[in-house]
C-alpha atoms as a PDB file:
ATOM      1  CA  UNK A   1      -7.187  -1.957   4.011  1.00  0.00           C
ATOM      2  CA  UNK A   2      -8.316  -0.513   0.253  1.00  0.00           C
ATOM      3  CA  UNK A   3      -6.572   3.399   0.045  1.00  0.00           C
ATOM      4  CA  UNK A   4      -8.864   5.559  -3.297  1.00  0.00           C
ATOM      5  CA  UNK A   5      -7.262   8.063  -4.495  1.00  0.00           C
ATOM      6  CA  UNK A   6      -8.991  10.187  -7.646  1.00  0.00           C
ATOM      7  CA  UNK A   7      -7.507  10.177 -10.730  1.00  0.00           C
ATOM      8  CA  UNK A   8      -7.251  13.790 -10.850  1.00  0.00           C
ATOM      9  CA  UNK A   9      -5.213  13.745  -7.382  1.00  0.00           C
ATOM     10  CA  UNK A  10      -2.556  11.746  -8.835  1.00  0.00           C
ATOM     11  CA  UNK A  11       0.423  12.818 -10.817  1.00  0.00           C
ATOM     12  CA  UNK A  12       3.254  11.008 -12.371  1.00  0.00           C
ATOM     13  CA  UNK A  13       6.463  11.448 -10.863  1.00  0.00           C
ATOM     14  CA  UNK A  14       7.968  11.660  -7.345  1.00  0.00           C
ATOM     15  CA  UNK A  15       5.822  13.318  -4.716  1.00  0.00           C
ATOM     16  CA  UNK A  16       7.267  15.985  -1.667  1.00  0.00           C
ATOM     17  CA  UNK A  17       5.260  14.978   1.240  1.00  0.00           C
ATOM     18  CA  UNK A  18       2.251  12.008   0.187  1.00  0.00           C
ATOM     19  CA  UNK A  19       2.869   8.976  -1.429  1.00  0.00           C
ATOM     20  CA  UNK A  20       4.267   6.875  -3.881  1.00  0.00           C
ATOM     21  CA  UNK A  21       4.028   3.797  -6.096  1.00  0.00           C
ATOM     22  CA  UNK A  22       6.428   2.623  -8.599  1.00  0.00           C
ATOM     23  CA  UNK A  23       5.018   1.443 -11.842  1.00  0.00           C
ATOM     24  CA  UNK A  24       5.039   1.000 -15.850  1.00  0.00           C
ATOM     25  CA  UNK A  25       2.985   3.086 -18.377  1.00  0.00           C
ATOM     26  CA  UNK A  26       0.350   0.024 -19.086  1.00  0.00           C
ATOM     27  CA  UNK A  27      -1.313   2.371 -21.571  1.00  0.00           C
ATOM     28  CA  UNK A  28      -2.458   5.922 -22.554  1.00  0.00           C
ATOM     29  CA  UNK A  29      -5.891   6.957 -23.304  1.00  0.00           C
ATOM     30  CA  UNK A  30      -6.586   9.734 -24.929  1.00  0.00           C
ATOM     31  CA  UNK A  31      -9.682  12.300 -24.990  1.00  0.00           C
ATOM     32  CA  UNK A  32      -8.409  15.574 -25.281  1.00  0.00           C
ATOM     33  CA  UNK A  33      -8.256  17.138 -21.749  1.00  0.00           C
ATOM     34  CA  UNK A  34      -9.655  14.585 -20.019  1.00  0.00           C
ATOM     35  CA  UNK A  35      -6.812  12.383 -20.962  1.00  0.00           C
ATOM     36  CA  UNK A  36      -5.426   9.302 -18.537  1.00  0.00           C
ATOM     37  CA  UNK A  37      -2.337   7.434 -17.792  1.00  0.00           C
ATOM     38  CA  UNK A  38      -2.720   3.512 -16.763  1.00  0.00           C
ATOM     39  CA  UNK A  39       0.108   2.375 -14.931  1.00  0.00           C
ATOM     40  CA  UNK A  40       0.763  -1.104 -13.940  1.00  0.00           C
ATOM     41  CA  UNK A  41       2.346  -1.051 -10.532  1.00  0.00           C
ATOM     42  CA  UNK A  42       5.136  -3.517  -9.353  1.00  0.00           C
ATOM     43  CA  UNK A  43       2.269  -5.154  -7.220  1.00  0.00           C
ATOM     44  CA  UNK A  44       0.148  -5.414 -10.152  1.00  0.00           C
ATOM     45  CA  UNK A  45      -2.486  -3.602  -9.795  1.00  0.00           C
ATOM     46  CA  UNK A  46      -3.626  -1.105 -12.283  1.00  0.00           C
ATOM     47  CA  UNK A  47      -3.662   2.601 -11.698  1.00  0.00           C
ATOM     48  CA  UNK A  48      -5.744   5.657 -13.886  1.00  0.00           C
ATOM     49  CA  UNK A  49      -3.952   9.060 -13.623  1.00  0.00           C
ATOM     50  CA  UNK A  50      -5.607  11.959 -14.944  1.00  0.00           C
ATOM     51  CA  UNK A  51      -1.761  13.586 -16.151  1.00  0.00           C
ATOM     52  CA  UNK A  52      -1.213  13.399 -19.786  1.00  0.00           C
ATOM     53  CA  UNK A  53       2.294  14.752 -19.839  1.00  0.00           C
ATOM     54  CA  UNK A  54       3.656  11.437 -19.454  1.00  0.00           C
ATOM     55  CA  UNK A  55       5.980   9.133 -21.429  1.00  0.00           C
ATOM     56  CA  UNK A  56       5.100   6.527 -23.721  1.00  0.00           C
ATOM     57  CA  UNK A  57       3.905   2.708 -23.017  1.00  0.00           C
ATOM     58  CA  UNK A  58       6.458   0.774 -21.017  1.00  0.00           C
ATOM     59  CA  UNK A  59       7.717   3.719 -19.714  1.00  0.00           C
ATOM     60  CA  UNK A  60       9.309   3.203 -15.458  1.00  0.00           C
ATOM     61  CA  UNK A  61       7.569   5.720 -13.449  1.00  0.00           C
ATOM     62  CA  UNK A  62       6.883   6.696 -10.072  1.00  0.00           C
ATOM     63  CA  UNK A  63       2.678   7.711  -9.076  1.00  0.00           C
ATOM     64  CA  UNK A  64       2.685   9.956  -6.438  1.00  0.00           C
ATOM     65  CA  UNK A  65      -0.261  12.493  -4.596  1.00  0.00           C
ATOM     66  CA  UNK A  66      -0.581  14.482  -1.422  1.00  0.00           C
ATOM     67  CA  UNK A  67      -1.624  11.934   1.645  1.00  0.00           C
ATOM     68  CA  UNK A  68      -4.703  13.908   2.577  1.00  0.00           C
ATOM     69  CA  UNK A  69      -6.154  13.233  -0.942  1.00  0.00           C
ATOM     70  CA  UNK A  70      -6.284   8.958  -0.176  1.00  0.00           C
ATOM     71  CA  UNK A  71      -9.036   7.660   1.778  1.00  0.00           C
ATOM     72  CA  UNK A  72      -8.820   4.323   3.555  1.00  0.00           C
ATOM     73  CA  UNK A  73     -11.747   2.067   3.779  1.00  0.00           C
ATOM     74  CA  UNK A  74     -11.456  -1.593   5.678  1.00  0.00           C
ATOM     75  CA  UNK A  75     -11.089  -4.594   2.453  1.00  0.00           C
ATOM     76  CA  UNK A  76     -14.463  -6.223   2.234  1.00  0.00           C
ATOM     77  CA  UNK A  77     -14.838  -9.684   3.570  1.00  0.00           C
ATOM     78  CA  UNK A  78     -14.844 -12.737   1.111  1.00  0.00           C
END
């Protein structure tokens, strides 16, 4: 199972009723309001968050958004 969640549903720090992954700030990328957060999650896979408001590279944090905002698709065969 793959879960997609937009960028713009996403928000660093802990959510109230969806879900969460714990990560590190891999990088920020800048462009004014349209700015992102990459976090590397203890899995390893990388994560874009449209928040800028967060804390530098290397940074713990926690990814969370609302569970009706992730849509679950079946992983493609190999």
């Amino acid at each position: 199972m793959e879960v997609f969640v937009r960028p713009e549903a996403m928000r660093i720090g802990p959510g109230e009723d969806g879900a969460t992954l714990a990560g590190t700030v891999d990088s920020l990328l800048f462009n004014g309001a349209n700015s992102r957060v990459l976090v590397r999650t203890t899995g390893g896979a990388l994560v874009e968050v449209a928040d800028p408001a967060a804390d530098g590279e290397g940074t713990q944090v926690q990814v969370s958004w609302p569970a009706q905002k992730a849509l679950c698709f079946p992983r493609a065969a190999a």
